[in-house]
PDB file of N, CA and C in Angstrom:
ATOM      1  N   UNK A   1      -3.484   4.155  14.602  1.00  0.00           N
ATOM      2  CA  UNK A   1      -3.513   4.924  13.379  1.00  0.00           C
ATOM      3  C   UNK A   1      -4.709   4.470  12.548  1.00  0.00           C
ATOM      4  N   UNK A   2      -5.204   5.389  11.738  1.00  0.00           N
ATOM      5  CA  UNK A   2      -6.521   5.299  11.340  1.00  0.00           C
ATOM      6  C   UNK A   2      -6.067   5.262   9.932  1.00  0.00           C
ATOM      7  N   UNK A   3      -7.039   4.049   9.260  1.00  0.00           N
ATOM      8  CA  UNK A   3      -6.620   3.554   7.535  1.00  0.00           C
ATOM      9  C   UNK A   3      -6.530   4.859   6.450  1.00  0.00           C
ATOM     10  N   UNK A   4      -7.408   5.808   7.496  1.00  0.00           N
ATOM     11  CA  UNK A   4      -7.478   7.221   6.489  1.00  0.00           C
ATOM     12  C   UNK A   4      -6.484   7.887   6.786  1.00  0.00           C
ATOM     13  N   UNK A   5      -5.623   8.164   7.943  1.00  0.00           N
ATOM     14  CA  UNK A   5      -4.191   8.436   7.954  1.00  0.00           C
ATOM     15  C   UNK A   5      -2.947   8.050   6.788  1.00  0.00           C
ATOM     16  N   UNK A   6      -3.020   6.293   6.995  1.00  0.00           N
ATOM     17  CA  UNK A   6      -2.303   5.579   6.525  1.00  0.00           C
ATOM     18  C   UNK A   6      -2.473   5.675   4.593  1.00  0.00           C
ATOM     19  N   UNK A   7      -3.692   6.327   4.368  1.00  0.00           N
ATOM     20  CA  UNK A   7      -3.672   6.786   2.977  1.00  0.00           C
ATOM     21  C   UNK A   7      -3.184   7.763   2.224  1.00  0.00           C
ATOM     22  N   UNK A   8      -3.250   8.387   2.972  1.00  0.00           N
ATOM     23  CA  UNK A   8      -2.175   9.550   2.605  1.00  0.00           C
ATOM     24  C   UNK A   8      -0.784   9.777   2.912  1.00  0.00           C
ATOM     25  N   UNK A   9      -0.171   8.463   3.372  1.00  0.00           N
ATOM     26  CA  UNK A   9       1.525   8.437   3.662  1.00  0.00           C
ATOM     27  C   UNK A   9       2.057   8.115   1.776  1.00  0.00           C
ATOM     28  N   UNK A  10       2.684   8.485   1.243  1.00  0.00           N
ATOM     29  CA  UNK A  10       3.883   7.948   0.500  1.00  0.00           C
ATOM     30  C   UNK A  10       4.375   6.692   0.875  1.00  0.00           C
ATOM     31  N   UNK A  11       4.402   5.401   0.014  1.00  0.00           N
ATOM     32  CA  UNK A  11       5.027   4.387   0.068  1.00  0.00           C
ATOM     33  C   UNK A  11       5.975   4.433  -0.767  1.00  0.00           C
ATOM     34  N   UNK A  12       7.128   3.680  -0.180  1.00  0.00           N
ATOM     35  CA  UNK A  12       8.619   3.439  -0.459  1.00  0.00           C
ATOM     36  C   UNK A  12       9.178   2.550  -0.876  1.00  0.00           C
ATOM     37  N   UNK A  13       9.559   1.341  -1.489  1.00  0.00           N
ATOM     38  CA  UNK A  13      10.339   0.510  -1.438  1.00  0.00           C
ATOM     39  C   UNK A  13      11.538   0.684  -0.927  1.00  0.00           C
ATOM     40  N   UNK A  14      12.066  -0.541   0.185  1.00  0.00           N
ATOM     41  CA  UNK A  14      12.943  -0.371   0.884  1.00  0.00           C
ATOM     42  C   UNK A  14      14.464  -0.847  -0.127  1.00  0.00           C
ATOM     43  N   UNK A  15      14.459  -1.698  -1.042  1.00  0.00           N
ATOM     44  CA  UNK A  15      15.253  -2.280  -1.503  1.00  0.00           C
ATOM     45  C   UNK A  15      15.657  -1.759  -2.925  1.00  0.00           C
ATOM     46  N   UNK A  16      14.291  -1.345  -3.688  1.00  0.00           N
ATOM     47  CA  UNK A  16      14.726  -0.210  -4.892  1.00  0.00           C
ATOM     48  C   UNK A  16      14.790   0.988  -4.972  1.00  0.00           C
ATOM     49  N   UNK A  17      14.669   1.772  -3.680  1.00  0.00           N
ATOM     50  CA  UNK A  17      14.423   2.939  -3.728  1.00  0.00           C
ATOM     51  C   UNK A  17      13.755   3.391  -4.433  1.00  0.00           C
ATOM     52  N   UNK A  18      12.782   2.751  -4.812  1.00  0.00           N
ATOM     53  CA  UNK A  18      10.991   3.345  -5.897  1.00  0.00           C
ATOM     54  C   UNK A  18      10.475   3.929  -4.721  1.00  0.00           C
ATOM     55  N   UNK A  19       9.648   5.045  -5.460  1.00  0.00           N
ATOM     56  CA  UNK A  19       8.564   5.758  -4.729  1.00  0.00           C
ATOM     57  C   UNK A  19       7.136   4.871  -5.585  1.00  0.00           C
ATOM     58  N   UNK A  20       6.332   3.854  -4.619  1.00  0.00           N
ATOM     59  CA  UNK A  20       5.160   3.685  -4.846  1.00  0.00           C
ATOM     60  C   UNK A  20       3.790   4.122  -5.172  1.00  0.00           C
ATOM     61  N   UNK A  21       4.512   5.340  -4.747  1.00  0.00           N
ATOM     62  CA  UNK A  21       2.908   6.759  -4.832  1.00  0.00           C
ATOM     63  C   UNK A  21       2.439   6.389  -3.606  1.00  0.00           C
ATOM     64  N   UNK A  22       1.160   7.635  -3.352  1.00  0.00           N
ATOM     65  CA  UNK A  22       0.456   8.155  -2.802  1.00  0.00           C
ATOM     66  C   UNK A  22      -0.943   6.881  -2.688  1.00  0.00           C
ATOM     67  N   UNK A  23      -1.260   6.232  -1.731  1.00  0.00           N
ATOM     68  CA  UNK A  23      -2.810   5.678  -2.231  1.00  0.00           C
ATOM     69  C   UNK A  23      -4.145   6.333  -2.479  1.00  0.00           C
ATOM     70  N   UNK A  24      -3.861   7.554  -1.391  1.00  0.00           N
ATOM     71  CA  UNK A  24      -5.257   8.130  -1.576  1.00  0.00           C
ATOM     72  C   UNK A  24      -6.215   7.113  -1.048  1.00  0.00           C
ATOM     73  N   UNK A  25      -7.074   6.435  -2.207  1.00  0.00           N
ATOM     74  CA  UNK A  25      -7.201   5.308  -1.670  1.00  0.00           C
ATOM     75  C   UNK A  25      -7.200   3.958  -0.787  1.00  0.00           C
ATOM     76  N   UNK A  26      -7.264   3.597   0.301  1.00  0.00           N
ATOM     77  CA  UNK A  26      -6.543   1.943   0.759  1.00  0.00           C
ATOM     78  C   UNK A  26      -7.374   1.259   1.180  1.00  0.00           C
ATOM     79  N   UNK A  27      -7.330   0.252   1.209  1.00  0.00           N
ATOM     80  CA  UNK A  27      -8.348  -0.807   1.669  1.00  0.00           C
ATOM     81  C   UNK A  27      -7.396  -1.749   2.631  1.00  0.00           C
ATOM     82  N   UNK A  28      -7.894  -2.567   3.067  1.00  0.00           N
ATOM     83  CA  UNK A  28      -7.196  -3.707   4.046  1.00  0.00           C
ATOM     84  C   UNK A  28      -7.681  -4.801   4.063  1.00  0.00           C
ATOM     85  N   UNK A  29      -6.749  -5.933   4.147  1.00  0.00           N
ATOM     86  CA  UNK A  29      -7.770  -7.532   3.743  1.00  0.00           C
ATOM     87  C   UNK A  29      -7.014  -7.760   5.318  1.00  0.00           C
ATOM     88  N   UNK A  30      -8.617  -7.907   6.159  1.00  0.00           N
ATOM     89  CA  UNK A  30      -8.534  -8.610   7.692  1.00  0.00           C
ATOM     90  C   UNK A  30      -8.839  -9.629   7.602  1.00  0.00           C
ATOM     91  N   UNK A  31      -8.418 -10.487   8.596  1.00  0.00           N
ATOM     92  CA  UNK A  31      -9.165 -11.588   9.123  1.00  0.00           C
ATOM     93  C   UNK A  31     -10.423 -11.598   9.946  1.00  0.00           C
ATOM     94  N   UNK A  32     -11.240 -12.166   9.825  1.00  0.00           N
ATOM     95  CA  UNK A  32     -12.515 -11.593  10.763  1.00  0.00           C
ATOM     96  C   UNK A  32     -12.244 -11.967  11.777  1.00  0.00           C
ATOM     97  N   UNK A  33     -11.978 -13.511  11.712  1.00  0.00           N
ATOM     98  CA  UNK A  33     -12.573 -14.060  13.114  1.00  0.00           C
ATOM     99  C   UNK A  33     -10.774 -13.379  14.422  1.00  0.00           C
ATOM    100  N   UNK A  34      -9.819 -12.932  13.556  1.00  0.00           N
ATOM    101  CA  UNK A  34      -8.915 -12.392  14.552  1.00  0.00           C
ATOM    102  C   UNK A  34      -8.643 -10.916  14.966  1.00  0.00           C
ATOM    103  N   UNK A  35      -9.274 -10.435  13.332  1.00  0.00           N
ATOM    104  CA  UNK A  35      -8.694  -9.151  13.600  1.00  0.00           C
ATOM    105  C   UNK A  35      -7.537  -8.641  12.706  1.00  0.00           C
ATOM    106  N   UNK A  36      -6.896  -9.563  12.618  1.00  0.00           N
ATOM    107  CA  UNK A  36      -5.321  -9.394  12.244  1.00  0.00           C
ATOM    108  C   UNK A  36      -5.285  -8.697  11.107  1.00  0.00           C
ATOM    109  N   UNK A  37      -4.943  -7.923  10.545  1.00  0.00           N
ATOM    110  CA  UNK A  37      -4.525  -7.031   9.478  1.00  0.00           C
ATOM    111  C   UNK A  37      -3.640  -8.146   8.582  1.00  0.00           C
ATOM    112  N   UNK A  38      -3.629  -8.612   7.180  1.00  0.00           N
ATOM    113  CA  UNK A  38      -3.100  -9.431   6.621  1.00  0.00           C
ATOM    114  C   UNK A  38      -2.305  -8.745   5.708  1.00  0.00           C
ATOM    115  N   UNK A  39      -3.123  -7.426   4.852  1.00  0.00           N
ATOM    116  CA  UNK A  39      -2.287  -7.128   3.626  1.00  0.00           C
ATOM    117  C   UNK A  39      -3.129  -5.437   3.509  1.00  0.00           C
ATOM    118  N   UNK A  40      -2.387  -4.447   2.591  1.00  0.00           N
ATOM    119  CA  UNK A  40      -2.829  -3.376   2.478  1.00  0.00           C
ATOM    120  C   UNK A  40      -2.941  -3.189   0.955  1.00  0.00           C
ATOM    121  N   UNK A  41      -4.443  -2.773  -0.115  1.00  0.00           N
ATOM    122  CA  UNK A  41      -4.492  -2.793  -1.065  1.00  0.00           C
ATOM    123  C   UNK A  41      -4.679  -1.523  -1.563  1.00  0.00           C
ATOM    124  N   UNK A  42      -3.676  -1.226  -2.496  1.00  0.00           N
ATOM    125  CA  UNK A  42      -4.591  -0.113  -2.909  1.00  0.00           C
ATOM    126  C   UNK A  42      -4.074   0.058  -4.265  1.00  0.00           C
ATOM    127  N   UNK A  43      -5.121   1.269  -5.434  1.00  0.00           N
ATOM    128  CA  UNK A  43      -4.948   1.367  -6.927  1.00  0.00           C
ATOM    129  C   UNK A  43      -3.825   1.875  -7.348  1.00  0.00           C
ATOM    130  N   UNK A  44      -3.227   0.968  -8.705  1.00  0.00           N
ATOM    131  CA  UNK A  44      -2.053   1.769  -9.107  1.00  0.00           C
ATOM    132  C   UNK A  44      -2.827   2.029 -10.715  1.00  0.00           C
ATOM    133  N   UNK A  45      -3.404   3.167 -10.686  1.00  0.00           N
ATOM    134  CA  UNK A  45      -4.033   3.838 -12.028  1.00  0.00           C
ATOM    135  C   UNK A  45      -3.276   3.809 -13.269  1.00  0.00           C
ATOM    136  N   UNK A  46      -3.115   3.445 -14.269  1.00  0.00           N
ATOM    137  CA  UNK A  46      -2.621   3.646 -15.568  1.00  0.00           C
ATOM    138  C   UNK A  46      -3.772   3.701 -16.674  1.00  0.00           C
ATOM    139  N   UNK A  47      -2.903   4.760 -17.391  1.00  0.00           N
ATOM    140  CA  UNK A  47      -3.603   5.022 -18.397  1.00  0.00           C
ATOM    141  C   UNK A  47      -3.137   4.501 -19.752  1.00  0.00           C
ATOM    142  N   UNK A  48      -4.322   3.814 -20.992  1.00  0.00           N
ATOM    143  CA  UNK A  48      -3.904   3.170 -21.917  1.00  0.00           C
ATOM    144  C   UNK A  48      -4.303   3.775 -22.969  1.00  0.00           C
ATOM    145  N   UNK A  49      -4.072   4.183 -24.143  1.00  0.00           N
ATOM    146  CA  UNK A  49      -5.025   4.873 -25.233  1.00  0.00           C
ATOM    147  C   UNK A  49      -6.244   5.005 -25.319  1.00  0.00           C
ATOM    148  N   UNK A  50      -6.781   3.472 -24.755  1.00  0.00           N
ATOM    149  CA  UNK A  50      -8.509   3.343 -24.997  1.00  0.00           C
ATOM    150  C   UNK A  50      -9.345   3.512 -24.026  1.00  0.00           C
ATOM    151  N   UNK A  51      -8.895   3.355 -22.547  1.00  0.00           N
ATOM    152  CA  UNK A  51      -9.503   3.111 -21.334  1.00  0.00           C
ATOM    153  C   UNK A  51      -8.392   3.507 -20.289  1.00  0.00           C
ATOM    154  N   UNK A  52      -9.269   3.727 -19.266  1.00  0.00           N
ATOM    155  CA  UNK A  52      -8.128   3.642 -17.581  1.00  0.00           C
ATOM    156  C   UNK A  52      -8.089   2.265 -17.400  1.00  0.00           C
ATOM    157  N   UNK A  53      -6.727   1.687 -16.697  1.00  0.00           N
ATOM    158  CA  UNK A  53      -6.610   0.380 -16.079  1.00  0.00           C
ATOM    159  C   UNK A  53      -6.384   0.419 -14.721  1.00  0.00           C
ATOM    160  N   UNK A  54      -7.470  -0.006 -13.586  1.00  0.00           N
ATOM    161  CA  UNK A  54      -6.675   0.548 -12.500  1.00  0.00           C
ATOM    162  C   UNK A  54      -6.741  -1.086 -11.609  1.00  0.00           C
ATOM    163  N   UNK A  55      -5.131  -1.499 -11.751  1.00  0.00           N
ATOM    164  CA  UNK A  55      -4.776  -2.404 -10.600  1.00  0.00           C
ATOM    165  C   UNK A  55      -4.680  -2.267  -9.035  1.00  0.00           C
ATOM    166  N   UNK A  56      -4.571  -3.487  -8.569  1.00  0.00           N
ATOM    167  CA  UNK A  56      -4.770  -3.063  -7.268  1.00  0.00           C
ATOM    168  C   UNK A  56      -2.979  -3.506  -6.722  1.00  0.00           C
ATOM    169  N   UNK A  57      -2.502  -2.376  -5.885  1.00  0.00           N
ATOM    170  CA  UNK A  57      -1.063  -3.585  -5.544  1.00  0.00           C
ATOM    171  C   UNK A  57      -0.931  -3.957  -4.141  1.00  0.00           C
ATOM    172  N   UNK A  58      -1.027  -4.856  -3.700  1.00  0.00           N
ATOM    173  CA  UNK A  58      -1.283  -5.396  -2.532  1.00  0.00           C
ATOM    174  C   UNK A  58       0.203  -5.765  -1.856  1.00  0.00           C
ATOM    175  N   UNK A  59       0.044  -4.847  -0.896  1.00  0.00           N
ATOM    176  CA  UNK A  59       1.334  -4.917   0.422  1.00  0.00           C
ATOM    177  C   UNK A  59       0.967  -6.322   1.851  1.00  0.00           C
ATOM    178  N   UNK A  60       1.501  -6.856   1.544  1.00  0.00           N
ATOM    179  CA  UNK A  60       1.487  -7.594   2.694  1.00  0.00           C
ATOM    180  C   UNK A  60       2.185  -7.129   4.197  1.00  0.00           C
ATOM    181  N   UNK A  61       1.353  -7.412   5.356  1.00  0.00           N
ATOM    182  CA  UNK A  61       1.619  -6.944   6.488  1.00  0.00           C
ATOM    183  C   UNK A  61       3.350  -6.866   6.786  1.00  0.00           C
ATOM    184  N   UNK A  62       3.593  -8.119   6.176  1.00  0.00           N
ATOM    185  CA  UNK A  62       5.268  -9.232   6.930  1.00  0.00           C
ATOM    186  C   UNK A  62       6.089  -8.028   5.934  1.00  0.00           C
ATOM    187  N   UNK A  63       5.769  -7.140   4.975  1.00  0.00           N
ATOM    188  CA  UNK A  63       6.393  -6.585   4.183  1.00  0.00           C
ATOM    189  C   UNK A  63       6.607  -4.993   4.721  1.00  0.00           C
ATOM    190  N   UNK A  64       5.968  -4.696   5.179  1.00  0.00           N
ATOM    191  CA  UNK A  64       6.019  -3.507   6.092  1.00  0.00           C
ATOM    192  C   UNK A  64       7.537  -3.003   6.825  1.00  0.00           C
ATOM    193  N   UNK A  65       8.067  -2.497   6.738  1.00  0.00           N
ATOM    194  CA  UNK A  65       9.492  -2.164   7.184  1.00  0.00           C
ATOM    195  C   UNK A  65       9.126  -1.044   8.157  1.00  0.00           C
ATOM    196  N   UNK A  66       8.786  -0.422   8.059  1.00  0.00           N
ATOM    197  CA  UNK A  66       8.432   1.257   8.666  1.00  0.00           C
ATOM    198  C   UNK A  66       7.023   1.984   8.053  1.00  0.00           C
ATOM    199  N   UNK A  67       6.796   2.643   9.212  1.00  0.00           N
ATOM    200  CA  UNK A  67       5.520   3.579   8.973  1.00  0.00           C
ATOM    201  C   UNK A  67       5.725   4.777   9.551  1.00  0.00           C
ATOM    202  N   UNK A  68       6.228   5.305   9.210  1.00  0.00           N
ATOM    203  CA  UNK A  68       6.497   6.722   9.355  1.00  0.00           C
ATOM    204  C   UNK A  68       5.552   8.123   9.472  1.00  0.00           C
ATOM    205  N   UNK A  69       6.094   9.109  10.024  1.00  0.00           N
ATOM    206  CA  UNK A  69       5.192  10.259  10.051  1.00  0.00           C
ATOM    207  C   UNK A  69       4.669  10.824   8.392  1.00  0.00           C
ATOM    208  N   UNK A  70       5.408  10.530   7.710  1.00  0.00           N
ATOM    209  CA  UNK A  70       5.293  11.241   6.430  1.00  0.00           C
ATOM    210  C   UNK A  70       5.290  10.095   5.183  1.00  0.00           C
ATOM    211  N   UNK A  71       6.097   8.500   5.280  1.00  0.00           N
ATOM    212  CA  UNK A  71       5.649   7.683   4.506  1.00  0.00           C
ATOM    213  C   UNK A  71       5.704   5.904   4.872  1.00  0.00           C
ATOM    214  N   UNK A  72       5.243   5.192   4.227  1.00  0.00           N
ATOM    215  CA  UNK A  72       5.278   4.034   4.471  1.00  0.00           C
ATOM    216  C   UNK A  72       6.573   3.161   4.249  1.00  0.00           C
ATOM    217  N   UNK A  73       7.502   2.398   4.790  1.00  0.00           N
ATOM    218  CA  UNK A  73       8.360   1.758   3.787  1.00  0.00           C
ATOM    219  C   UNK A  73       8.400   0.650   4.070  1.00  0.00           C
ATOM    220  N   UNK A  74       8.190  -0.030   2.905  1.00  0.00           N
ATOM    221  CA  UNK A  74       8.010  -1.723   2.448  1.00  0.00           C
ATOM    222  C   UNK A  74       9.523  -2.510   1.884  1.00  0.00           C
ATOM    223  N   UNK A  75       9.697  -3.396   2.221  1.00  0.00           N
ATOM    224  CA  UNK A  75      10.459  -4.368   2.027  1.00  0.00           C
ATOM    225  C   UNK A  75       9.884  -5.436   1.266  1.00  0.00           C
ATOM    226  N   UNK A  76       9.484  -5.396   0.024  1.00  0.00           N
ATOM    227  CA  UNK A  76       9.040  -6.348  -1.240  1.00  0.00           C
ATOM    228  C   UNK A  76       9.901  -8.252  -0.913  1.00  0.00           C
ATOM    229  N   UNK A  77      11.081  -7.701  -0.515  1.00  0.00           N
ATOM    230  CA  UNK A  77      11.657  -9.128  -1.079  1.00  0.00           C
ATOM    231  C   UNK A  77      11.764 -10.186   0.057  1.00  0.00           C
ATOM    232  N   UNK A  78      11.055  -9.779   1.320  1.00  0.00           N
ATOM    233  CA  UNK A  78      10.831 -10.486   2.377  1.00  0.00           C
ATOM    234  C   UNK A  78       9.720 -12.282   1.579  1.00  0.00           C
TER     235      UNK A  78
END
């Protein structure tokens, strides 16, 4: 699966039943020298009176529950 696939799934929380949004966006923090996929980052946009704030919320691999045809679902409390 290609990271530009994986951007456009819906993420889930498995344990609060939150919808995470959409990334649009994603990035990935690899390891070089393995390869290994470590964590999946991407923006959670808010808006403040004065400015945009846009955080990044970072999914860790071990947190991953399912990847589905249509969304991602994460398990936070691993």
């Amino acid at each position: 699966m290609r990271l530009s696939e994986m951007s456009a799934k819906e993420i889930v929380d498995y344990e609060q039943g939150e919808r995470l949004g959409v990334p649009g966006r994603l990035d990935a923090r690899i390891d070089e020298t393995t390869g290994e996929i470590h964590a999946f980052l991407f923006p959670t946009n808010r808006w403040t009176p004065f400015r945009r704030s846009e955080d990044m919320l970072e999914i860790h691999w071990r947190h991953i529950h399912t990847i589905g045809e249509d969304m991602i679902i994460v398990d936070r409390s691993k």
